[in-house]
C-alpha atoms as a PDB file:
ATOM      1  CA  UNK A   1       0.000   0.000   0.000  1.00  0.00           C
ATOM      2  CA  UNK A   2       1.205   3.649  -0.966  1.00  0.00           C
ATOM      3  CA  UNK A   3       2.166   5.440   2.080  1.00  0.00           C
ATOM      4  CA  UNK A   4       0.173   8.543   2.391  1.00  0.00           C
ATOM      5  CA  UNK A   5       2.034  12.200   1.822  1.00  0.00           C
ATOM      6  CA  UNK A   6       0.728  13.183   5.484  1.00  0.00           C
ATOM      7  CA  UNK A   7       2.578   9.656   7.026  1.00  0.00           C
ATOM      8  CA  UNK A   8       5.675  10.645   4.715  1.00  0.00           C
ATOM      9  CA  UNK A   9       5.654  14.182   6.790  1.00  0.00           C
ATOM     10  CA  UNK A  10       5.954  13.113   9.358  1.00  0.00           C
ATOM     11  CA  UNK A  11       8.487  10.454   9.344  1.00  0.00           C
ATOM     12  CA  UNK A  12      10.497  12.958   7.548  1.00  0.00           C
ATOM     13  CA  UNK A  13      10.067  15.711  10.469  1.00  0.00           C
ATOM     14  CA  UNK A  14      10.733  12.567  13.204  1.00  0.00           C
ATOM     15  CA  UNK A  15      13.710  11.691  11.310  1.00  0.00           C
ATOM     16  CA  UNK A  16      15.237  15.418  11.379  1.00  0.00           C
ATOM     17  CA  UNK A  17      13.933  16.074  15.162  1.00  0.00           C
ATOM     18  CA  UNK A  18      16.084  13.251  16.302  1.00  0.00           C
ATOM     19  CA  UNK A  19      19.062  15.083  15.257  1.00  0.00           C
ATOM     20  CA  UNK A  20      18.102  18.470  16.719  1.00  0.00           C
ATOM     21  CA  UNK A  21      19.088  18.475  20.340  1.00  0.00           C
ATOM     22  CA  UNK A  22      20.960  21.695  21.388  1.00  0.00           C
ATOM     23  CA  UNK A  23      23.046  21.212  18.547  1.00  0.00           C
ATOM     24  CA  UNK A  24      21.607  20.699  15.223  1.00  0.00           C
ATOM     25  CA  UNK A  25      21.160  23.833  13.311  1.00  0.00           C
ATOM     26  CA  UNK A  26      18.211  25.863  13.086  1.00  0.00           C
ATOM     27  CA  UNK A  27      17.601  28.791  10.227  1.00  0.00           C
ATOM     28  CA  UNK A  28      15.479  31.602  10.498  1.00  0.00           C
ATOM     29  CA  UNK A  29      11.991  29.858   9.217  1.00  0.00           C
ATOM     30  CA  UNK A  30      11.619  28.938  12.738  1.00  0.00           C
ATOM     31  CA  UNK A  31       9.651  31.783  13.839  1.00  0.00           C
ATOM     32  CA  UNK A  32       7.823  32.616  11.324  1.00  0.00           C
ATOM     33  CA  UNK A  33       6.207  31.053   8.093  1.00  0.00           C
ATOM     34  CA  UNK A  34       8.675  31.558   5.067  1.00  0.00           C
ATOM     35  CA  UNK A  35       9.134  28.798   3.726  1.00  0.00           C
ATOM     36  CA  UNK A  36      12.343  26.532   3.582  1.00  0.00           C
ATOM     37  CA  UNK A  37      13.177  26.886   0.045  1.00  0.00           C
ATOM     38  CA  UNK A  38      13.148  30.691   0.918  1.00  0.00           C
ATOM     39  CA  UNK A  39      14.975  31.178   3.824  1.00  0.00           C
ATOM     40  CA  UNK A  40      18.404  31.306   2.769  1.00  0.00           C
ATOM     41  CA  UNK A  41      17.723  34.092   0.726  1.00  0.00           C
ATOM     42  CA  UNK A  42      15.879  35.815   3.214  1.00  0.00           C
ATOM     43  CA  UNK A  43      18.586  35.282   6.124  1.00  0.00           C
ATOM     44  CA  UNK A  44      20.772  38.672   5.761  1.00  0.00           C
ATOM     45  CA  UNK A  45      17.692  40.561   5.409  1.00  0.00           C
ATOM     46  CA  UNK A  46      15.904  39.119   8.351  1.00  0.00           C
ATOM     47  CA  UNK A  47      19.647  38.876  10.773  1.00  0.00           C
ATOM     48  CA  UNK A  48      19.675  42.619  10.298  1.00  0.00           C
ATOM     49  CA  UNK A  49      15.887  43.584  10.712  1.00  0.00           C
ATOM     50  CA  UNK A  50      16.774  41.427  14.242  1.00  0.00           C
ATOM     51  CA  UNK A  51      19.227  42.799  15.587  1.00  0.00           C
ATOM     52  CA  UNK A  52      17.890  46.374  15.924  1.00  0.00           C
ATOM     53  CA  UNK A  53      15.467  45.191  18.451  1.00  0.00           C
ATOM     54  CA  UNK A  54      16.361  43.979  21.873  1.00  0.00           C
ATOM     55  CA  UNK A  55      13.719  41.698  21.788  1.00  0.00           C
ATOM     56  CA  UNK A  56      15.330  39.870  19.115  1.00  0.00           C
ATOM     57  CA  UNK A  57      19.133  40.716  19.518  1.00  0.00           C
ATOM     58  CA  UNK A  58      20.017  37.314  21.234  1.00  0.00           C
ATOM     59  CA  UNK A  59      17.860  35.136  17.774  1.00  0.00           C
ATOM     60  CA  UNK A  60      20.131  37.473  15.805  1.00  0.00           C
ATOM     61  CA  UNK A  61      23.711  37.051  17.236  1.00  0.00           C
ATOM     62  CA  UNK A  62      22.966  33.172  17.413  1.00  0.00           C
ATOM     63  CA  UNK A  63      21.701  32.838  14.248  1.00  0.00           C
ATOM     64  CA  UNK A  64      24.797  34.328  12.549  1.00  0.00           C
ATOM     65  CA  UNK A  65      26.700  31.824  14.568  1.00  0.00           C
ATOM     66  CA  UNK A  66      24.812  29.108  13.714  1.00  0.00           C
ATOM     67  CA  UNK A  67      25.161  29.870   9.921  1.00  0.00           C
ATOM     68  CA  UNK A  68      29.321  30.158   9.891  1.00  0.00           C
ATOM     69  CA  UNK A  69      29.169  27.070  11.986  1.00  0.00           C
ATOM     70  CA  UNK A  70      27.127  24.806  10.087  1.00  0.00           C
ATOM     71  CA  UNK A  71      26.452  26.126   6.684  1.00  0.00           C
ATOM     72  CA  UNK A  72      22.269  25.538   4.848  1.00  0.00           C
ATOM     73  CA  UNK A  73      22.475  22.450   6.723  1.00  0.00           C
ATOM     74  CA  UNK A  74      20.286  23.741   9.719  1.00  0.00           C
ATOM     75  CA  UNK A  75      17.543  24.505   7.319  1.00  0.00           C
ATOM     76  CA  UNK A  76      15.812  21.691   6.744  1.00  0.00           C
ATOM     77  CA  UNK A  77      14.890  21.185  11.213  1.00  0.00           C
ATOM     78  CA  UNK A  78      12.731  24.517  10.281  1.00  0.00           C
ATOM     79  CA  UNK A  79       9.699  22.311   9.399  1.00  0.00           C
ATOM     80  CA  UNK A  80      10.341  19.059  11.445  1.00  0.00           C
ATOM     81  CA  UNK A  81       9.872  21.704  14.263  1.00  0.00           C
ATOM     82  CA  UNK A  82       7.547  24.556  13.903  1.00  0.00           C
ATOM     83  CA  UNK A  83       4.581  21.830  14.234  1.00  0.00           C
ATOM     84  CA  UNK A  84       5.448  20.666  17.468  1.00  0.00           C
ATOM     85  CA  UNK A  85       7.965  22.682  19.569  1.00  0.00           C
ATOM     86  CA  UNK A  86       9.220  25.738  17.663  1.00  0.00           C
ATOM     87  CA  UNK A  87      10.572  27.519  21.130  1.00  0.00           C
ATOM     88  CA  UNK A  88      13.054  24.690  21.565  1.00  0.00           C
ATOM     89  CA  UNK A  89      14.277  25.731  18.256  1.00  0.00           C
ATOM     90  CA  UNK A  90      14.626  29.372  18.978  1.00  0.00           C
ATOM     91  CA  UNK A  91      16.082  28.449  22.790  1.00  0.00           C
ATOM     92  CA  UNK A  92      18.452  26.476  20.351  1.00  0.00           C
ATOM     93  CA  UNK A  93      19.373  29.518  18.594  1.00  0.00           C
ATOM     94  CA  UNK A  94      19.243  32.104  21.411  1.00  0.00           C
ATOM     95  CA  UNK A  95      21.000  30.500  24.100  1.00  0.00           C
ATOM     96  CA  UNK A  96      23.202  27.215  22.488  1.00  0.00           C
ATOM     97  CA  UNK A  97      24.729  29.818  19.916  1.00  0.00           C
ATOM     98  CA  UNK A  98      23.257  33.083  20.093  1.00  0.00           C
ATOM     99  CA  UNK A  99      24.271  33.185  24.090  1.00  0.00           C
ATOM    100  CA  UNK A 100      26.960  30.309  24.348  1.00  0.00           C
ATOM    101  CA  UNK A 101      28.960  29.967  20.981  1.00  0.00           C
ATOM    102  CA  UNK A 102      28.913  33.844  20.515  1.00  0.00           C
ATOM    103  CA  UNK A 103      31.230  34.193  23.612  1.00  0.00           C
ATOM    104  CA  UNK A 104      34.977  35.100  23.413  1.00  0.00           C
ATOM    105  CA  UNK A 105      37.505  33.370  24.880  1.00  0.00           C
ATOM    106  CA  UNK A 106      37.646  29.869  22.743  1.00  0.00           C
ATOM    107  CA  UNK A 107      37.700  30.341  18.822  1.00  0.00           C
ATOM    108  CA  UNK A 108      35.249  28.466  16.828  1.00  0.00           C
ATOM    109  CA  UNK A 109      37.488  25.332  15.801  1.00  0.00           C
ATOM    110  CA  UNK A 110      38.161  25.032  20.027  1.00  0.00           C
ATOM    111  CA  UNK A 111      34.419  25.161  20.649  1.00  0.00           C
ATOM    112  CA  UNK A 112      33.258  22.670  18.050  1.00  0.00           C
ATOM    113  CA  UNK A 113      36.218  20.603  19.301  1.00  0.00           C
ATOM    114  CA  UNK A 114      35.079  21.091  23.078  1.00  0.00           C
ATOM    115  CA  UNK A 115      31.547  20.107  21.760  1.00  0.00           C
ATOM    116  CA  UNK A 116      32.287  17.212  19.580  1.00  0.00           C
ATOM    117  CA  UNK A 117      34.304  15.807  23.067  1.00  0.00           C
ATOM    118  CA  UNK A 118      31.485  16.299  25.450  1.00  0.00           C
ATOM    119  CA  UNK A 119      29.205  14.746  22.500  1.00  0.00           C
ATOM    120  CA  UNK A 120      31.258  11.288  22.161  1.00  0.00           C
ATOM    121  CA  UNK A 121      31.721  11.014  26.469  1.00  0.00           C
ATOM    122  CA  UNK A 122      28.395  11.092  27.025  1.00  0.00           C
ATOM    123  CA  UNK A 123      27.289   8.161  23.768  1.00  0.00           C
ATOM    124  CA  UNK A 124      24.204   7.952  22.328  1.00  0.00           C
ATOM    125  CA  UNK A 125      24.385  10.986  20.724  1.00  0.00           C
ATOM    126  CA  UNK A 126      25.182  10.072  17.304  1.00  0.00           C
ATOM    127  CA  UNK A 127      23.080  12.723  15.387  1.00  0.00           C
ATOM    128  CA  UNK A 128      24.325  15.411  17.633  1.00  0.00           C
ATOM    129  CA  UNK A 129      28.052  14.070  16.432  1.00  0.00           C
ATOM    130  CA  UNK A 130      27.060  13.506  12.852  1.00  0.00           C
ATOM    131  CA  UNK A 131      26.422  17.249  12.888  1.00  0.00           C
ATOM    132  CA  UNK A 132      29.146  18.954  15.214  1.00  0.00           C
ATOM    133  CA  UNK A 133      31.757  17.110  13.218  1.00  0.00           C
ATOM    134  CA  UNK A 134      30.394  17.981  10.158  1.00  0.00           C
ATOM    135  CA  UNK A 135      30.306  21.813  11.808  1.00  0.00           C
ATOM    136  CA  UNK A 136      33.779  21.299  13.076  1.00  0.00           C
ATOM    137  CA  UNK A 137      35.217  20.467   9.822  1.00  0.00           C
ATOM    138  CA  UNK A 138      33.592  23.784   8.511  1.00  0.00           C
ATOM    139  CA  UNK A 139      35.031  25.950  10.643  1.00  0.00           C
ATOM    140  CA  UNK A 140      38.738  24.751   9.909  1.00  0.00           C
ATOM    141  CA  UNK A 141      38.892  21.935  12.415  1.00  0.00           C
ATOM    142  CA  UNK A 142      41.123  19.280  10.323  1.00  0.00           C
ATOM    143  CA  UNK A 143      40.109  16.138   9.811  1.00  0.00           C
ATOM    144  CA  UNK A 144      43.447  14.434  12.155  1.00  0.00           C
ATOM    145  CA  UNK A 145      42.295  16.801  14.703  1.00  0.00           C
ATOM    146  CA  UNK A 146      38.837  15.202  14.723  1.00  0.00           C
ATOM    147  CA  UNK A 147      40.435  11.936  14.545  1.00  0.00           C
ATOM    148  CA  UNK A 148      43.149  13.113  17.657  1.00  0.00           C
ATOM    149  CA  UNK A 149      39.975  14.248  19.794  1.00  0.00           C
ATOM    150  CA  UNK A 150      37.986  11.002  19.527  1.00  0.00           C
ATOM    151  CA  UNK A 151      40.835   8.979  20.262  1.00  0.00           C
ATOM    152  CA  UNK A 152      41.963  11.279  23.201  1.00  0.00           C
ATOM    153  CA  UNK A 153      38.458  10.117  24.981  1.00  0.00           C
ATOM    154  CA  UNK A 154      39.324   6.567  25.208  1.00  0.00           C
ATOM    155  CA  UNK A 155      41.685   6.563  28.537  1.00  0.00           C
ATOM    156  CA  UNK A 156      38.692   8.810  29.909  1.00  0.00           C
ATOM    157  CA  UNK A 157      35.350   7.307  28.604  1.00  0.00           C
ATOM    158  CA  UNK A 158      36.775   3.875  27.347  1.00  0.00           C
ATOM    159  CA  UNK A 159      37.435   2.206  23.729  1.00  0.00           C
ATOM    160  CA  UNK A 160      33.185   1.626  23.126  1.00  0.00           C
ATOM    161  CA  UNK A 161      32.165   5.241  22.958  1.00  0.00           C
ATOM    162  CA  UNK A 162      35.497   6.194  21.067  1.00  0.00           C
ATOM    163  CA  UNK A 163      34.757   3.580  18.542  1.00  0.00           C
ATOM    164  CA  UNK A 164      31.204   4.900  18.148  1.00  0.00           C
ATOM    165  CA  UNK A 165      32.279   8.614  17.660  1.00  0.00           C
ATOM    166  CA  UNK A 166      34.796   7.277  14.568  1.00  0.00           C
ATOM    167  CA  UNK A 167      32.047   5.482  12.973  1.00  0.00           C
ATOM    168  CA  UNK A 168      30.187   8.535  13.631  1.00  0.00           C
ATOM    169  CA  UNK A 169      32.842  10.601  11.601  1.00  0.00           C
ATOM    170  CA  UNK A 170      33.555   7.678   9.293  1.00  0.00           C
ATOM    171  CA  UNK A 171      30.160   8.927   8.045  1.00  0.00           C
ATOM    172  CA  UNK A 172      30.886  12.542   8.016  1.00  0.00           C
ATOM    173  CA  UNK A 173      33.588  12.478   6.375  1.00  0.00           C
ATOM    174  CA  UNK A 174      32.625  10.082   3.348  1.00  0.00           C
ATOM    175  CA  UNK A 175      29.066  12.282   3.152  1.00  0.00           C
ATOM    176  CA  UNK A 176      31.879  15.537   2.366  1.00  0.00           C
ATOM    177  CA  UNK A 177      33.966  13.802   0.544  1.00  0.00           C
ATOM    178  CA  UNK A 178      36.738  14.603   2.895  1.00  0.00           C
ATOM    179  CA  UNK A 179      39.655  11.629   2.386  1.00  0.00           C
ATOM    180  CA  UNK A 180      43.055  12.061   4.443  1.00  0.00           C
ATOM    181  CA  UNK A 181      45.991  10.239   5.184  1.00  0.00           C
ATOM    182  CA  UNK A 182      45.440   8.959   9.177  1.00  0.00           C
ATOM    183  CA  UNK A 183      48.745   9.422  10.633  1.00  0.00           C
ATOM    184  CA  UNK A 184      50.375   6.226  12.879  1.00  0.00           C
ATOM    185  CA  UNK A 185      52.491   7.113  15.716  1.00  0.00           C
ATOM    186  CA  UNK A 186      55.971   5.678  15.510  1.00  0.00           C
ATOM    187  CA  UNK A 187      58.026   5.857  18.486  1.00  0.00           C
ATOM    188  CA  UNK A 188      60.462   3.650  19.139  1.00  0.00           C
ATOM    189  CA  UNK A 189      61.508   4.842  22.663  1.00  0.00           C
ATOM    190  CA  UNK A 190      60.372   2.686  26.121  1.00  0.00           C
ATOM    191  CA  UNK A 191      56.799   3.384  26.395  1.00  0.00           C
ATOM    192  CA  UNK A 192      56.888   4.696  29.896  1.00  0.00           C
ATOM    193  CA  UNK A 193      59.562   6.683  29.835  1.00  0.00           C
ATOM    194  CA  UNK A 194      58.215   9.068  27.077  1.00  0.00           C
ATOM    195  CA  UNK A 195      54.926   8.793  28.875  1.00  0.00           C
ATOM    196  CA  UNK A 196      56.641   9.857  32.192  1.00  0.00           C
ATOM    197  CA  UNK A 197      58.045  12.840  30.172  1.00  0.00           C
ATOM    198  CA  UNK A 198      54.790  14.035  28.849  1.00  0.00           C
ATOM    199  CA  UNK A 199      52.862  13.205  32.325  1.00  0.00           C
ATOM    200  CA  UNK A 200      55.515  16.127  33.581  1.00  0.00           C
ATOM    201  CA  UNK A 201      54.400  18.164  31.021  1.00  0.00           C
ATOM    202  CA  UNK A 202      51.388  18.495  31.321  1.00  0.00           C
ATOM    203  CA  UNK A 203      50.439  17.935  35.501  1.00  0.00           C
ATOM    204  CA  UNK A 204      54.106  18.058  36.530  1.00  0.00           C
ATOM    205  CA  UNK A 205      55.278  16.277  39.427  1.00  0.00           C
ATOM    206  CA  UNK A 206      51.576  16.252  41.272  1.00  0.00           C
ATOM    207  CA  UNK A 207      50.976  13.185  38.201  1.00  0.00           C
ATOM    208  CA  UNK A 208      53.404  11.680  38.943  1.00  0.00           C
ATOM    209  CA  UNK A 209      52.796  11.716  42.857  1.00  0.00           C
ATOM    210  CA  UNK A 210      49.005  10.182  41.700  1.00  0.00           C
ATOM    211  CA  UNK A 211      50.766   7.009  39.660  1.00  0.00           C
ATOM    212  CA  UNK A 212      52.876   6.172  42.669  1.00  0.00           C
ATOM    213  CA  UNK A 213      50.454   6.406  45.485  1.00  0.00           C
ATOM    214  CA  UNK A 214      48.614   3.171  43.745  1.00  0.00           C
ATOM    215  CA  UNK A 215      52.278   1.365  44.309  1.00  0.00           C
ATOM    216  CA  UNK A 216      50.696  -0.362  47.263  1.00  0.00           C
ATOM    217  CA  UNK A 217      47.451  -1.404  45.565  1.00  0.00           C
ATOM    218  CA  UNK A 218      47.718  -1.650  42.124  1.00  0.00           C
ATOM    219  CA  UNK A 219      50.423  -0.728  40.703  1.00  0.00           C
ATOM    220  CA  UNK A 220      49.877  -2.051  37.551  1.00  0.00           C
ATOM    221  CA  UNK A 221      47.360   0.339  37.138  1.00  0.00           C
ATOM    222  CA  UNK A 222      50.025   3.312  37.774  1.00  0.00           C
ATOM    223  CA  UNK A 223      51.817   2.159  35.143  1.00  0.00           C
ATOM    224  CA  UNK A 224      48.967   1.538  32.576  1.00  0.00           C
ATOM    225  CA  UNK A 225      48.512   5.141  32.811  1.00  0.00           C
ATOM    226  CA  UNK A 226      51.913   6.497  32.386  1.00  0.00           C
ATOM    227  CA  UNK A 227      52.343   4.327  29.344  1.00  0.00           C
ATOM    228  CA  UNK A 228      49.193   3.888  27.749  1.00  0.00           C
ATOM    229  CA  UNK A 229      47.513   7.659  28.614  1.00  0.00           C
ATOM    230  CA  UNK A 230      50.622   9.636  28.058  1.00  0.00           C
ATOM    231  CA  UNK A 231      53.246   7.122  26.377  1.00  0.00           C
ATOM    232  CA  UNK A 232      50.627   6.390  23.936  1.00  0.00           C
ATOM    233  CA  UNK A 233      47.682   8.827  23.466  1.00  0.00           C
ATOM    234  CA  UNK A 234      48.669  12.109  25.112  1.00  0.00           C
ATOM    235  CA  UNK A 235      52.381  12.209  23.450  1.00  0.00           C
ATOM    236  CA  UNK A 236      50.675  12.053  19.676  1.00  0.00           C
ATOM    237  CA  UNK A 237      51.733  15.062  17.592  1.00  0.00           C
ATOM    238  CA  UNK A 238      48.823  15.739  16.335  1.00  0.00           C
ATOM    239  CA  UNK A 239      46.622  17.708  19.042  1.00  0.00           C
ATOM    240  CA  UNK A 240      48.290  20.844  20.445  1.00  0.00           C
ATOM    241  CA  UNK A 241      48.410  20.596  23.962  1.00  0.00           C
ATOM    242  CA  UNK A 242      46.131  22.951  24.631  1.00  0.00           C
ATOM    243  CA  UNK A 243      43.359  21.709  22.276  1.00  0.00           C
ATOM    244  CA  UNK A 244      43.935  18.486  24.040  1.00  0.00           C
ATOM    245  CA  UNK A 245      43.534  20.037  27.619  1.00  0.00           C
ATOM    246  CA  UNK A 246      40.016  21.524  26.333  1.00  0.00           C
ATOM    247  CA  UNK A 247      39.065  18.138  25.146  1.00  0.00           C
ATOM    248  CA  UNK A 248      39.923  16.833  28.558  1.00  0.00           C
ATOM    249  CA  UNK A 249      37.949  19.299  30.415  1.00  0.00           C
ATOM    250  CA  UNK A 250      35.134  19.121  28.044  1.00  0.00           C
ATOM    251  CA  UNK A 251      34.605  15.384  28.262  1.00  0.00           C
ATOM    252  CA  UNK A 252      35.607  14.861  31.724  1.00  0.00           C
ATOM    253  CA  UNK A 253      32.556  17.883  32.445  1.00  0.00           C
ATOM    254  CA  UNK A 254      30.035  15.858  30.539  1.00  0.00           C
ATOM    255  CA  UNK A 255      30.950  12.590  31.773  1.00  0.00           C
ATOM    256  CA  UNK A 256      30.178  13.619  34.917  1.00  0.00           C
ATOM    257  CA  UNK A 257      31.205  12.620  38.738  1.00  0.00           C
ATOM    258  CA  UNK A 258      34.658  13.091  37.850  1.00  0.00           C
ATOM    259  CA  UNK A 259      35.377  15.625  40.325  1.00  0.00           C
ATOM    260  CA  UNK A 260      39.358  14.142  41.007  1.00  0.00           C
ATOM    261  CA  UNK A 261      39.959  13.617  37.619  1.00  0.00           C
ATOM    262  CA  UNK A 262      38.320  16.996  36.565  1.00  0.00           C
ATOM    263  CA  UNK A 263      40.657  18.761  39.506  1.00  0.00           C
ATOM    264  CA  UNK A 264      43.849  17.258  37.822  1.00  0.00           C
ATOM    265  CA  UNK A 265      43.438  17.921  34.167  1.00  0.00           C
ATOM    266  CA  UNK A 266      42.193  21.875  35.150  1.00  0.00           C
ATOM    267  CA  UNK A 267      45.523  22.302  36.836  1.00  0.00           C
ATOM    268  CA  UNK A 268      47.022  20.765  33.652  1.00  0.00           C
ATOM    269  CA  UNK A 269      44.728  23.003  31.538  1.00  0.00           C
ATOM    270  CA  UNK A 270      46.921  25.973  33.610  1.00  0.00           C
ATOM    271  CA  UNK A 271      49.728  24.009  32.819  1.00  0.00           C
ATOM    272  CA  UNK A 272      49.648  23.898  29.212  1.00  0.00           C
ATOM    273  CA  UNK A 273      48.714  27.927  28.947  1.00  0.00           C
ATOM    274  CA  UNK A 274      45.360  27.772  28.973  1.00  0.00           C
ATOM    275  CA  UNK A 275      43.885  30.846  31.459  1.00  0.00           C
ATOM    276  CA  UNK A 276      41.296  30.517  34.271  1.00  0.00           C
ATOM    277  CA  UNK A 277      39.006  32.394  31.918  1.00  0.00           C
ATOM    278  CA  UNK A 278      39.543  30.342  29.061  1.00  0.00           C
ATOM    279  CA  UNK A 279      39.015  26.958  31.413  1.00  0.00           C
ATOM    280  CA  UNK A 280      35.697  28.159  32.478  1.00  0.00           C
ATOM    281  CA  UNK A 281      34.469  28.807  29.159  1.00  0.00           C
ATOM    282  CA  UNK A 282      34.874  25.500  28.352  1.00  0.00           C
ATOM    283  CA  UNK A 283      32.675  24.566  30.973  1.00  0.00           C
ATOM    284  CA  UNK A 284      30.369  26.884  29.783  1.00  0.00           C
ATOM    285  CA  UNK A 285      30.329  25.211  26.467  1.00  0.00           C
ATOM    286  CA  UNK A 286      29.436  22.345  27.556  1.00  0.00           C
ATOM    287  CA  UNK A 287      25.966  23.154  29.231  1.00  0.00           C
ATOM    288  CA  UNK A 288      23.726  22.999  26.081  1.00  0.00           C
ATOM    289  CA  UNK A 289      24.724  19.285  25.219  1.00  0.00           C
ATOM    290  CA  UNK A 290      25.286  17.752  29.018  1.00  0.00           C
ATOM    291  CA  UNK A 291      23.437  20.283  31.003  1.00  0.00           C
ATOM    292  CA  UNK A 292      24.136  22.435  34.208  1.00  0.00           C
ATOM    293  CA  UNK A 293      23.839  20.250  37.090  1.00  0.00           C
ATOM    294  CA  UNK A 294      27.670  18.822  35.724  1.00  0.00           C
ATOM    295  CA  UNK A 295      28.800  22.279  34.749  1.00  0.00           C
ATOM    296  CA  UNK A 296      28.071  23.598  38.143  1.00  0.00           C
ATOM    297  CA  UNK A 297      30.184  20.568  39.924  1.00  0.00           C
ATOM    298  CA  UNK A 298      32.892  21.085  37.361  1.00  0.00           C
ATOM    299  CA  UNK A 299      33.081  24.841  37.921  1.00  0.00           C
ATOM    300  CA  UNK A 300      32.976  24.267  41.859  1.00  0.00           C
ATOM    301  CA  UNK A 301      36.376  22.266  41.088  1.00  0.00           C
ATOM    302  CA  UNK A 302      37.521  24.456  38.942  1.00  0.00           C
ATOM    303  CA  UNK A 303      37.293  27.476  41.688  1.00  0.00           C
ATOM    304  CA  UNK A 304      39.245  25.197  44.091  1.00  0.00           C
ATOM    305  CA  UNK A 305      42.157  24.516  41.447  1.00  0.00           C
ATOM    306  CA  UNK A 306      42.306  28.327  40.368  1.00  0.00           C
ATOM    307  CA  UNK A 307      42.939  29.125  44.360  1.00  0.00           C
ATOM    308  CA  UNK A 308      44.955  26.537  45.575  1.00  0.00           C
ATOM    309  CA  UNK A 309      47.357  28.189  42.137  1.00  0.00           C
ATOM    310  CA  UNK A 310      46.710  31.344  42.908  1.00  0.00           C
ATOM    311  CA  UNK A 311      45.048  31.841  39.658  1.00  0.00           C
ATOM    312  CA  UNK A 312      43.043  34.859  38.995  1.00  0.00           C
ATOM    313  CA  UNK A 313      39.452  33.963  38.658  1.00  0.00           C
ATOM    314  CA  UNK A 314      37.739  35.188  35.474  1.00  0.00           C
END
């Protein structure tokens, strides 16, 4: 039997609403009636008749964002929307990007990259991922450092969720054509040592104080870490340390109850350059995709690292 055009609607707008959790884009259509087709060409015109009123400033500012971050692809969520909750759209727009992404302090590739972290810790997000990777590579983010962010996760969230973020961009990448040569670490120094040197590096000697205090338990476990999380995955080229630290921070935040871990990768965050300010807006990016309750912890621990340093609070 033909499937009706009203059943065909609507499976199309379910199929786009799964993907539009605080993340998928959103174009101008959403509050009011122009149609799709029409609302690309109606965007600068209706971004500048915004902005003028306060009312509207916040729509305005976010959906400028949204468009150099993702492109026409936000477009088609207008209808799958407007028929059934058309202010989560515009709280989408106002406060994910209009409020969040518009904020200095990260640039656009370090936001995507904080996002598409926080996205792939939490799993079961894969729509959210299709499209913040796909946003990502728009705004400059290359593809390695995609690849580099994903497989940073893995001492953090495990090898599952990391293997379903690279299918995830396995998929993004082949729907923009993007192809690239995936680099392969060789290193033929003792694993331990170089991940000793690196563990300084980044949390200097208060790391390596947290390896040896499992000496009397499991020290097997100490070692693991220094080899496999800095040996093997933190000493790869291909992530500035900095980038990596916000990747850290981001995913740590959205995994939540993390609190120790969270307090030792902040002070490496300070480590590696990054300032109090610039820490705390990655916790701030995180909110629209893992929510506030585990922004607020991670900020608590955040305000103890910053004084026990004697960092300057933002």
């Amino acid at each position: 039997m033909k499937e009706s055009p009203r059943k065909s609607a609507i499976a199309r707008r379910a199929a786009l609403t799964s993907g539009a959790l605080a993340g998928i884009g959103i174009a101008e259509g959403l509050l009011n009636t122009t149609p799709a087709a029409a609302a690309s060409s109606a965007a600068s015109s209706t971004a500048a008749s915004t902005a003028t009123s306060g009312a509207n400033t916040r729509y305005a500012r976010g959906l400028a964002v949204l468009r150099e971050a993702s492109g026409e692809r936000g477009t088609a969520v207008v209808e799958s929307l407007k028929d059934i909750a058309p202010d989560l759209g515009r709280f989408i727009v106002e406060f994910a990007y209009g409020d969040v992404f518009a904020r200095p302090g990260l640039d656009l590739c370090e936001r995507e990259l904080a996002t598409v972290a926080a996205l792939a810790a939490q799993g079961d997000t894969a729509p959210q991922l299709n499209f913040h990777i796909d946003a990502a590579l728009r705004v400059g983010v290359r593809p390695a450092e995609i690849i580099e962010a994903l497989i940073h996760i893995v001492p953090f969230m495990g090898f599952p969720r990391a293997l379903n973020a690279i299918g995830v961009a396995r998929t993004v990448f082949a729907d923009r054509g993007v192809t690239f040569e995936p680099p392969v670490m060789k290193d033929s120094r003792n694993r331990y040592r170089r991940g000793a040197e690196k563990l300084m590096e980044i949390d200097g000697r208060h790391g390596l104080d947290v390896v040896e205090s499992l000496d009397d338990i499991a020290p097997d476990l100490g070692r693991f870490i220094v080899e496999f999380t800095f040996g093997d995955v933190y000493y790869r080229p291909w992530l500035t340390a900095r980038r990596r630290q916000i990747v850290t921070v981001a995913a740590l935040t959205a995994f939540g109850d993390t609190a120790p871990q969270l307090r030792v990768h902040i002070g490496a965050a300070l480590n590696v350059g990054l300032s109090p300010a610039q820490i705390v807006e990655t916790l701030i990016q995180v909110v629209p995709y893992a929510g506030f309750p585990r922004v607020l912890n991670a900020i608590t621990v955040a305000r103890a690292v910053f004084e026990k340093q004697n960092a300057s609070a933002p």
